[in-house]
C-alpha atoms as a PDB file:
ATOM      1  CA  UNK A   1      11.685  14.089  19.294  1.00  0.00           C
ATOM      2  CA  UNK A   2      13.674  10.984  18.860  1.00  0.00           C
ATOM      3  CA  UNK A   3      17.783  10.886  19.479  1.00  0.00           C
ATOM      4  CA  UNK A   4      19.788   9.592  16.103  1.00  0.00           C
ATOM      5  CA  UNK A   5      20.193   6.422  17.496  1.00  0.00           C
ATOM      6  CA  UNK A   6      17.130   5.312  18.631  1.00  0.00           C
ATOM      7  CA  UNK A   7      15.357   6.691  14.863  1.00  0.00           C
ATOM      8  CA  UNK A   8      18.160   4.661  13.036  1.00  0.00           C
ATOM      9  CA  UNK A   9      17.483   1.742  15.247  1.00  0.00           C
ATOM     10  CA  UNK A  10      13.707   2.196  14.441  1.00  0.00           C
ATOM     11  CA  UNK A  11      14.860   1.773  10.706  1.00  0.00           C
ATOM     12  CA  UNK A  12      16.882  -1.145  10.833  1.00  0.00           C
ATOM     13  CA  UNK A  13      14.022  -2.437  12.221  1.00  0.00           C
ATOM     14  CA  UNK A  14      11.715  -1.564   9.498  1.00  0.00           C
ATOM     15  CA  UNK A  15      14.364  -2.434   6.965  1.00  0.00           C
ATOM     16  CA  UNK A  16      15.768  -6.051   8.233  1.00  0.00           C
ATOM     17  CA  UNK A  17      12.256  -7.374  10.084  1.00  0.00           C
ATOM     18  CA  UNK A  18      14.705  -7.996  12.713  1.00  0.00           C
ATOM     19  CA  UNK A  19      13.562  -8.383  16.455  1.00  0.00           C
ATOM     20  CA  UNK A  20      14.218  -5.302  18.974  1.00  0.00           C
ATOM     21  CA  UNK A  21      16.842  -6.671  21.094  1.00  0.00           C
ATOM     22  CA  UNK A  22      18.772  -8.041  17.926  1.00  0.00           C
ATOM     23  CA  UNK A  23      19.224  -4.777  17.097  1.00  0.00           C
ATOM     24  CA  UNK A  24      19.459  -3.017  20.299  1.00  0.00           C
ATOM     25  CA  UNK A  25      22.128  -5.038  20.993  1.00  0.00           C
ATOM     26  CA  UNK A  26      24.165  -4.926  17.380  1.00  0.00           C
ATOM     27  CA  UNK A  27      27.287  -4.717  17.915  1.00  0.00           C
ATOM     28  CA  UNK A  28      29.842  -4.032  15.067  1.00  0.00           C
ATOM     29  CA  UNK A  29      32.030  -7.292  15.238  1.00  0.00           C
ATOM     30  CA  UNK A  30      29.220  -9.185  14.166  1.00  0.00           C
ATOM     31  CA  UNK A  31      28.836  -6.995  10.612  1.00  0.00           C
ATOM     32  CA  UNK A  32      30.863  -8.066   7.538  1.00  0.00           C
ATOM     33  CA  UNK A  33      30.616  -6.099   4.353  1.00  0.00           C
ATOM     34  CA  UNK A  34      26.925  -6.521   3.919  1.00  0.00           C
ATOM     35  CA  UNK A  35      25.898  -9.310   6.499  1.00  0.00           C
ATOM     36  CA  UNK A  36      25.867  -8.892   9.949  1.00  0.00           C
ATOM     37  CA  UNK A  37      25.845 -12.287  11.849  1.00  0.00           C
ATOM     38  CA  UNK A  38      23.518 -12.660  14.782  1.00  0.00           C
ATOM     39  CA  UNK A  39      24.981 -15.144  17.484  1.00  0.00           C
ATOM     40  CA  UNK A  40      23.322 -17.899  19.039  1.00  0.00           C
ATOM     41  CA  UNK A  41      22.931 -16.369  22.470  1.00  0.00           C
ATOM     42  CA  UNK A  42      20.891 -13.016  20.978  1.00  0.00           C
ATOM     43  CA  UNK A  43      18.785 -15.173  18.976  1.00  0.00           C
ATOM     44  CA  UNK A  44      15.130 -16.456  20.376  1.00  0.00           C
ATOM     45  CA  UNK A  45      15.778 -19.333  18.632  1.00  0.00           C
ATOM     46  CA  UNK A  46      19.497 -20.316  19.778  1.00  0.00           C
ATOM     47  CA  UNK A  47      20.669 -20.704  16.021  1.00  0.00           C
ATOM     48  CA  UNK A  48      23.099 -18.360  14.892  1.00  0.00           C
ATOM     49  CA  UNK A  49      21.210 -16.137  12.224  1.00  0.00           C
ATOM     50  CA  UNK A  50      22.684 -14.155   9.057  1.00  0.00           C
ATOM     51  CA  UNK A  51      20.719 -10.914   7.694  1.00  0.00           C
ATOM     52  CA  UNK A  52      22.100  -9.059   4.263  1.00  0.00           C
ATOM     53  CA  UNK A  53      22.337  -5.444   4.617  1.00  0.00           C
ATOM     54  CA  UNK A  54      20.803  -3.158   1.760  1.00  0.00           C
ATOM     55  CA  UNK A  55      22.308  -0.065   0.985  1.00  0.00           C
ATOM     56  CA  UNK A  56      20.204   1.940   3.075  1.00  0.00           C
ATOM     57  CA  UNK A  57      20.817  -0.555   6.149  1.00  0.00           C
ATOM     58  CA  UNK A  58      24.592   0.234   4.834  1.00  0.00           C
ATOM     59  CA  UNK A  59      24.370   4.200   4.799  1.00  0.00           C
ATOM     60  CA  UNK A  60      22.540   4.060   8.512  1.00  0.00           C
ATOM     61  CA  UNK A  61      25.088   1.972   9.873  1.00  0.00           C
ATOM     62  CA  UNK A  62      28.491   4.484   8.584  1.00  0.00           C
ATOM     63  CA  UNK A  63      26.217   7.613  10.637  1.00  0.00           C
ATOM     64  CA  UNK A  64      26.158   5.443  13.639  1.00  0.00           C
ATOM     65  CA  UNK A  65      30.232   4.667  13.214  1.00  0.00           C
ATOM     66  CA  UNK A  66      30.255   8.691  13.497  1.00  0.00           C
ATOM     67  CA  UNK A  67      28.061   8.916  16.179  1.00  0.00           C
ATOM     68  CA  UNK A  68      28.743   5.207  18.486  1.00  0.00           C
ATOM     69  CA  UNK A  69      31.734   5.275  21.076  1.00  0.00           C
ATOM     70  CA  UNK A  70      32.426   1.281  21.752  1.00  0.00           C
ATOM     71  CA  UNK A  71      32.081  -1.845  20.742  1.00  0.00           C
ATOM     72  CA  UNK A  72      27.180  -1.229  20.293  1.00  0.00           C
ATOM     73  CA  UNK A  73      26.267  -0.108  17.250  1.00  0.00           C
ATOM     74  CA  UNK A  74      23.009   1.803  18.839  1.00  0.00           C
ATOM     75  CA  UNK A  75      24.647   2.997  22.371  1.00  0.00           C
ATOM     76  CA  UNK A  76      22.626   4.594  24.944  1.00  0.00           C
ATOM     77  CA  UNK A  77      22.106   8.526  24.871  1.00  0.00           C
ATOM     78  CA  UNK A  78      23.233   8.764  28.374  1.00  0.00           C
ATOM     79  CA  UNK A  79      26.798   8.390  27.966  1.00  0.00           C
ATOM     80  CA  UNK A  80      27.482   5.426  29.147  1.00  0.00           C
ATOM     81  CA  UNK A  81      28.693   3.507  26.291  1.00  0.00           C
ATOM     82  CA  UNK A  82      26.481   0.676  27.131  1.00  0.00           C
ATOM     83  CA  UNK A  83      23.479  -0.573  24.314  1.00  0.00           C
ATOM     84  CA  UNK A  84      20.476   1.143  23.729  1.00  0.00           C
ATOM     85  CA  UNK A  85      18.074  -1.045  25.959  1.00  0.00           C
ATOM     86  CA  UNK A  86      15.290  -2.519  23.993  1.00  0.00           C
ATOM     87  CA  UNK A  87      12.266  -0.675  26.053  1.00  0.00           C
ATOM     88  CA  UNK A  88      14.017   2.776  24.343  1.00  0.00           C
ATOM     89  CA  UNK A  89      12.375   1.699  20.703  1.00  0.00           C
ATOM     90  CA  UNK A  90       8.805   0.610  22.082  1.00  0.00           C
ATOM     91  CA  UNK A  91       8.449   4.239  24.036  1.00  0.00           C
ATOM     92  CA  UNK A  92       9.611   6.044  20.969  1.00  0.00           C
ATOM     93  CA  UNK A  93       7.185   4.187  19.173  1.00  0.00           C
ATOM     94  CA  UNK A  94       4.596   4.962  22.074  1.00  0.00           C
ATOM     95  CA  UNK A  95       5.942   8.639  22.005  1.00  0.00           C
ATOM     96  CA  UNK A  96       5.306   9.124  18.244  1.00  0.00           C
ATOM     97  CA  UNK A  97       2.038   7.787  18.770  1.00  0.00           C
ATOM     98  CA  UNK A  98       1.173  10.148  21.371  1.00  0.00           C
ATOM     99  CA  UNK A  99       0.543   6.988  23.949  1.00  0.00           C
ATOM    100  CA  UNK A 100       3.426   7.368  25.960  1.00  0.00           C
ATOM    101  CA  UNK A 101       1.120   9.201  28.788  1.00  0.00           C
ATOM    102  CA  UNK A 102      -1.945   8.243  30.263  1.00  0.00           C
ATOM    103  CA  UNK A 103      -3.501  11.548  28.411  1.00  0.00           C
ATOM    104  CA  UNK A 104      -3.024  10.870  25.087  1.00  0.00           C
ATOM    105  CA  UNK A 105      -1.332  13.711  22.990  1.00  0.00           C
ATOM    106  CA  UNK A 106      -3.567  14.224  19.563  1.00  0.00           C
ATOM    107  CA  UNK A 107      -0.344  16.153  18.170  1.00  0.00           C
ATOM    108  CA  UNK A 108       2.089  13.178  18.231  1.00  0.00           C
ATOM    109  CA  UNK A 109       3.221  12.585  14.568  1.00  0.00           C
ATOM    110  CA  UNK A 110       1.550   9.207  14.415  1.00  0.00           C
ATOM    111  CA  UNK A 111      -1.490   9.924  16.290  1.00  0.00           C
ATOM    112  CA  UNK A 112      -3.187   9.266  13.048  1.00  0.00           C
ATOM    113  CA  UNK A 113      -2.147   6.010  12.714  1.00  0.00           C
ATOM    114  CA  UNK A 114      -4.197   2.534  14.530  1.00  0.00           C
ATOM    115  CA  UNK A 115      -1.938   1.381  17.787  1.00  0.00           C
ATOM    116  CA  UNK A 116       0.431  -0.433  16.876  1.00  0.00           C
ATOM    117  CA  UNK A 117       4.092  -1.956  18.321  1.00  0.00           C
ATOM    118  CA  UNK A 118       7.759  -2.195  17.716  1.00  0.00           C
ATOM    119  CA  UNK A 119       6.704  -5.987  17.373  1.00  0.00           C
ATOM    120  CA  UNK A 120       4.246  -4.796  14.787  1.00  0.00           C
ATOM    121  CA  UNK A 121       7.312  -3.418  12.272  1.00  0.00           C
ATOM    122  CA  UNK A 122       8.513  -7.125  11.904  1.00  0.00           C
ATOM    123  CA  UNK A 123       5.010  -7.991  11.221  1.00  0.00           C
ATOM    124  CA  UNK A 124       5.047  -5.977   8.493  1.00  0.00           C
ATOM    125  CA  UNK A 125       7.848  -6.572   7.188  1.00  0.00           C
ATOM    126  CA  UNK A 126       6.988 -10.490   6.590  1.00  0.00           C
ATOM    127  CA  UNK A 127       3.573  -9.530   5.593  1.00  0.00           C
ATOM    128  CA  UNK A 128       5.190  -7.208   3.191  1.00  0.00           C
ATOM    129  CA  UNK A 129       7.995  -9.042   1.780  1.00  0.00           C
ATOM    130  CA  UNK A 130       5.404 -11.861   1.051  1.00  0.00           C
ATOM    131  CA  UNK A 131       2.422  -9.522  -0.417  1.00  0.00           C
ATOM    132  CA  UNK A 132       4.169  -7.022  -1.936  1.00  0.00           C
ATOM    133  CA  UNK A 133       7.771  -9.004  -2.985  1.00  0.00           C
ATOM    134  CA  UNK A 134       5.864 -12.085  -3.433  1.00  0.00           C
ATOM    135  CA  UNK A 135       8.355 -13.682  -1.303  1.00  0.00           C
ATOM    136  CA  UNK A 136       7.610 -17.784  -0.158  1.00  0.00           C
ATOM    137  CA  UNK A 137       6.272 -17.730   3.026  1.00  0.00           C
ATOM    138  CA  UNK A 138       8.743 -20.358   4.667  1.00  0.00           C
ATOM    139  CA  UNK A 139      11.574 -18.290   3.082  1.00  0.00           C
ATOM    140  CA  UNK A 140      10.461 -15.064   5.032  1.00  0.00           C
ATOM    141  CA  UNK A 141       9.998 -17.165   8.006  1.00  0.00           C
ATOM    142  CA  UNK A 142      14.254 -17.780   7.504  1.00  0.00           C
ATOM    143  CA  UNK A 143      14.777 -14.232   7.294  1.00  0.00           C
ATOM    144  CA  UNK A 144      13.083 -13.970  10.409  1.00  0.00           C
ATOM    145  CA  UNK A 145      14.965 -16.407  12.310  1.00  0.00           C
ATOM    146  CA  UNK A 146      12.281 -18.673  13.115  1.00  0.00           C
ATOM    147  CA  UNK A 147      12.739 -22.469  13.851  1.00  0.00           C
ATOM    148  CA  UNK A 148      11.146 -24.504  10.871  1.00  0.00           C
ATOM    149  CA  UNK A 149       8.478 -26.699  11.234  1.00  0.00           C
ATOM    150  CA  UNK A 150       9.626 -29.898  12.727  1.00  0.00           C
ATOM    151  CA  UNK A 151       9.553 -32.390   9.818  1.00  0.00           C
ATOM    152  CA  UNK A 152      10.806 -29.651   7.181  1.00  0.00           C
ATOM    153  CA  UNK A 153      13.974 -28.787  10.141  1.00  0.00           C
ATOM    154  CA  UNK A 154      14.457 -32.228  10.002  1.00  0.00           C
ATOM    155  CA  UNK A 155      14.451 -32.785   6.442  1.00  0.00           C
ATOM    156  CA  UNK A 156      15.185 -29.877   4.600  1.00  0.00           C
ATOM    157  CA  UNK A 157      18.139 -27.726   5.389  1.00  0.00           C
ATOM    158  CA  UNK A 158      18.499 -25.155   2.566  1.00  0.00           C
ATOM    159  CA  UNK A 159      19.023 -21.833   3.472  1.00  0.00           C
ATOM    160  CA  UNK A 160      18.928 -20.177   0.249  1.00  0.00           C
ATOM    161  CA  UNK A 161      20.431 -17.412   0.852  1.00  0.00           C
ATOM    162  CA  UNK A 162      20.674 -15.565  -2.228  1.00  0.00           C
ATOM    163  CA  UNK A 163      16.921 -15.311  -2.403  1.00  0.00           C
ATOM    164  CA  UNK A 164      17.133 -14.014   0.754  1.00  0.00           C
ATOM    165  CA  UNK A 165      19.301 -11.023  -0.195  1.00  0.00           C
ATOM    166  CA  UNK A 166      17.439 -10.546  -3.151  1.00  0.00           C
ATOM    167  CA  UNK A 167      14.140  -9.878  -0.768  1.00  0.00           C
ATOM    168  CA  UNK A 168      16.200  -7.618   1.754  1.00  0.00           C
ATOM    169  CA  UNK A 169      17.544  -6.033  -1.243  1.00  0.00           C
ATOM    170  CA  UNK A 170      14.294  -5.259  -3.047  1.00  0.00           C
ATOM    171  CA  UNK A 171      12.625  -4.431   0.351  1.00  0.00           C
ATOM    172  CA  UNK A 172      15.054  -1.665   0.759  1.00  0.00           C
ATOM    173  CA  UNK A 173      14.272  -0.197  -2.501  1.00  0.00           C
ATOM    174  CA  UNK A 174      10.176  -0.437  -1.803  1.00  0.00           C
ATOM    175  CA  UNK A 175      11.359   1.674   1.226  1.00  0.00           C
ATOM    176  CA  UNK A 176      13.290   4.322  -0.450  1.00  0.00           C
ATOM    177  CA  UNK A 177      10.283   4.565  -2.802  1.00  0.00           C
ATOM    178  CA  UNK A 178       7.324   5.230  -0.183  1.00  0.00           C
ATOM    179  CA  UNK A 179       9.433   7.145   1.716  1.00  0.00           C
ATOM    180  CA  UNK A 180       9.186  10.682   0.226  1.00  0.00           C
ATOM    181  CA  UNK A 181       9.643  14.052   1.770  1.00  0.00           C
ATOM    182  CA  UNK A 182       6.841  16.071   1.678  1.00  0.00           C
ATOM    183  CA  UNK A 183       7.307  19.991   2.544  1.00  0.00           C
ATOM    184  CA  UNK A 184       4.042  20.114   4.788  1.00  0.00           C
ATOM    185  CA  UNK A 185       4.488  16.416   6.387  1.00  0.00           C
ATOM    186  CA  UNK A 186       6.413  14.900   9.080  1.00  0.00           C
ATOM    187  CA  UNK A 187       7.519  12.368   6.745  1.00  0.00           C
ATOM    188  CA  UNK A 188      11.040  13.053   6.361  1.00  0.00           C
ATOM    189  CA  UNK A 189      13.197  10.852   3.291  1.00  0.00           C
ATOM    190  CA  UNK A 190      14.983   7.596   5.103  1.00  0.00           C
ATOM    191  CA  UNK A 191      18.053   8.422   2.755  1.00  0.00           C
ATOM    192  CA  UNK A 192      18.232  12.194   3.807  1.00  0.00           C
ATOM    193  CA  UNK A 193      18.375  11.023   7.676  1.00  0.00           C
ATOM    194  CA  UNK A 194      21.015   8.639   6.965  1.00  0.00           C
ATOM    195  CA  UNK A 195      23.663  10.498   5.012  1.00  0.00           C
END
């Protein structure tokens, strides 16, 4: 239903809380060992932003080395060479959903499920990393690239970064964990679809 790229897109998405055309866009100069460095210009807020890269984000990326031809890490399925535009992850979404038609299709794999977005998956994720990791709220807002309150901006200009691996890191593991294959689901293991 989905091409390789787009579902591995889907998953850094899950996996980093990181905003669609971040990741559409990726593009491999801008990963180093585990970070990948967002520029200025592809961030909403204009501040160059840094995200750690679990081992799962790590095994997903070295499939898309096998499968990308050029300098985007999620290239279109067309040929082209050119990124996978942005609108590609919110149909899939819409298409596992069984929304992408005006006749909704009750057999889509997330029919189940409430509506929900691509911009919902980086919802989660902070709502997640600060329920379930227990993560400070203004450090998750960090990880997400957004601009700090005015007076703390002004202020305070920690970064802390190696809390901020340490919830990217743990958040990959609470992944692996709830994601189990299941011989009469569509669930499918994360891990097995990256190797």
């Amino acid at each position: 239903m989905l091409s390789i790229p787009v579902a591995n897109a889907l998953k850094l998405l899950i996996l980093t809380g990181c905003r669609r055309s971040e990741v559409a866009f990726m593009r491999w100069e801008e990963i180093k060992k585990d970070t990948w460095t967002i520029p200025a210009e592809r961030t909403k807020s204009r501040r160059q932003h840094q995200v750690h890269l679990n081992s799962l984000v790590l095994e997903l990326l070295a499939e898309q080395r096998q499968l990308a031809n050029g300098d985007f890490v999620f290239t279109s399925t067309q040929g082209t060479r050119k990124a996978l535009h942005p609108d590609s992850l919110s149909t899939a979404i819409s298409r596992l959903q069984g929304r992408a038609t005006k006749s909704h299709n009750e057999f889509a794999p997330l029919f189940h499920l409430n509506h929900f977005t691509v911009h919902d998956l980086r919802r989660s994720f902070a709502t997640q990393a600060t329920e379930t990791l227990m993560a400070d709220p203004l450090l998750v807002e960090m990880m997400l690239a957004h601009a700090p309150p005015k007076l703390l901006g002004t202020y305070n200009r920690a970064v802390r970064w190696k809390s901020q691996v340490d919830i990217w890191e743990r958040w990959g593991e609470v992944v692996a964990a709830q994601v189990v294959e299941k011989p009469s689901s569509n669930v499918v293991s994360i891990t097995k679809l990256v190797r």
